[in-house]
Protein backbone atom coordinates (compact mmCIF):
# COMPACT_ATOMS: atom_id res chain seq x y z
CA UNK A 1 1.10 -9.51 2.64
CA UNK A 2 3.37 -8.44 -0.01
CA UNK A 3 3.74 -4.99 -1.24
CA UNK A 4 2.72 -5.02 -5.36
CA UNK A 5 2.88 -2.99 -8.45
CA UNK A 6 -0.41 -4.09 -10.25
CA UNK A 7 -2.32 -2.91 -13.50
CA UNK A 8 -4.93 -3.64 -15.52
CA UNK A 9 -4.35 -3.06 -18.95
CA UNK A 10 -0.36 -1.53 -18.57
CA UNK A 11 -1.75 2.02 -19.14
CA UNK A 12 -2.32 2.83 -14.88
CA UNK A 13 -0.14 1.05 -12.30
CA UNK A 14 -1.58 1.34 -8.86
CA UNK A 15 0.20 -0.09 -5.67
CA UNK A 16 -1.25 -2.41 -2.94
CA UNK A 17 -1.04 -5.07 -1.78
CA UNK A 18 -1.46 -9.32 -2.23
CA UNK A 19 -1.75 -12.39 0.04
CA UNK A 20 1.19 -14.32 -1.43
CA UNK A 21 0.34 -17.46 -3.92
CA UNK A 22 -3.40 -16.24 -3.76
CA UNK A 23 -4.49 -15.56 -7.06
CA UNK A 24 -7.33 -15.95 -8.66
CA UNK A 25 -6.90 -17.63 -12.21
CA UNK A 26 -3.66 -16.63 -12.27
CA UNK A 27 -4.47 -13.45 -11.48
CA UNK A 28 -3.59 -10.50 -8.48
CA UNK A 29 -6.44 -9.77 -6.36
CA UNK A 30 -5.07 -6.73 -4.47
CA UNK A 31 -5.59 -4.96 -1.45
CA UNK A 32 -4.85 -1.03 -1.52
CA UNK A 33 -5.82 1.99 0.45
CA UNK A 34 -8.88 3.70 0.13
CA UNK A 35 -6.75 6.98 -2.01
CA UNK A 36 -5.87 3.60 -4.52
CA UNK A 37 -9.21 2.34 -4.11
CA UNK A 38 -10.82 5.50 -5.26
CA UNK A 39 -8.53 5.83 -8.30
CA UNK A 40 -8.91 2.24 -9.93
CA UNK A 41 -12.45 3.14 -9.30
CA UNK A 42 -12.06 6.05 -11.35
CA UNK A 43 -9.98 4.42 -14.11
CA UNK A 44 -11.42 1.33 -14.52
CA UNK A 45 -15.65 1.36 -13.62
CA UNK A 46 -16.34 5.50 -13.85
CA UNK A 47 -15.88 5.00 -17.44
CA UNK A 48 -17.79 2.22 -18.10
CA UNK A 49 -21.07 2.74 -15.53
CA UNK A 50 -23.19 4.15 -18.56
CA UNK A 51 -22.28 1.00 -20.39
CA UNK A 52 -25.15 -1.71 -19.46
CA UNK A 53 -23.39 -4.59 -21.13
CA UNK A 54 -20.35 -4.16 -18.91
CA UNK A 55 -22.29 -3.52 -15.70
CA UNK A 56 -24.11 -6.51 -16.21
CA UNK A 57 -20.65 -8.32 -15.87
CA UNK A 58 -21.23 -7.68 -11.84
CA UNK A 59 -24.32 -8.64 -11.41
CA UNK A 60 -26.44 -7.23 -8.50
CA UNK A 61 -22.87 -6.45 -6.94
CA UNK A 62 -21.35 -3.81 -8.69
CA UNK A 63 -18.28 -2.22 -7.85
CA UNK A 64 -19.34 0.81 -5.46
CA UNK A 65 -17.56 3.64 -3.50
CA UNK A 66 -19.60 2.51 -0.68
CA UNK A 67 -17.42 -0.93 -0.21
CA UNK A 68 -15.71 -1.16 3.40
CA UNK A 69 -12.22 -1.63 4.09
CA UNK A 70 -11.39 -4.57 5.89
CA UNK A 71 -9.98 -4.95 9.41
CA UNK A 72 -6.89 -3.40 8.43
CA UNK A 73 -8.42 -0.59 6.75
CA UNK A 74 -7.92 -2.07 2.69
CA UNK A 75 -9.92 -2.22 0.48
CA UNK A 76 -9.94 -5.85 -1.35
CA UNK A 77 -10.56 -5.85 -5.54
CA UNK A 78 -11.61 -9.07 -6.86
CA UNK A 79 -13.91 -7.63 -8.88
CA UNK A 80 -13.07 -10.43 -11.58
CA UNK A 81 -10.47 -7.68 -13.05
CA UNK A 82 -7.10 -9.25 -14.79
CA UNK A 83 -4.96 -7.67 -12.29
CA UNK A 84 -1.28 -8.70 -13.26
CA UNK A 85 2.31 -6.95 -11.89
CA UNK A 86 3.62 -4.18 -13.26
């Protein structure tokens, strides 16, 4: 794993972390604790959870709080985000 800058849009940058050459599209798919986890939660789907159109974008698997960290405790988000380096 390699430690990572990432953001979504240049307005947040969150840390975390990537597999290295695994992208998806071209794109990061980071792994970050759950304190990052919470806050790209916050920035990027709290906003938006009113809006149907852009919940739709999940599916029947939304984003949600109640995810589980993986064996190592992170928290994975591929949530089809354009997560580049910051």
């Amino acid at each position: 794993m390699k430690n990572v800058s990432f953001t979504l849009d240049g307005d947040f940058i969150f840390e975390g972390a990537i597999k290295e050459n695994n992208t998806w599209n071209g794109w990061l798919q980071p792994y970050v604790t759950r304190e990052v986890f919470e806050q790209v939660f916050a920035t990027c789907i709290a906003p938006n959870a009113h809006d149907p159109e852009f919940m739709e974008y999940f599916g029947d698997q939304p984003p949600s709080l109640d995810d589980e960290p993986n064996a190592d405790g992170l928290y994975y988000l591929a949530w089809g985000f354009c997560f580049q380096e910051a």
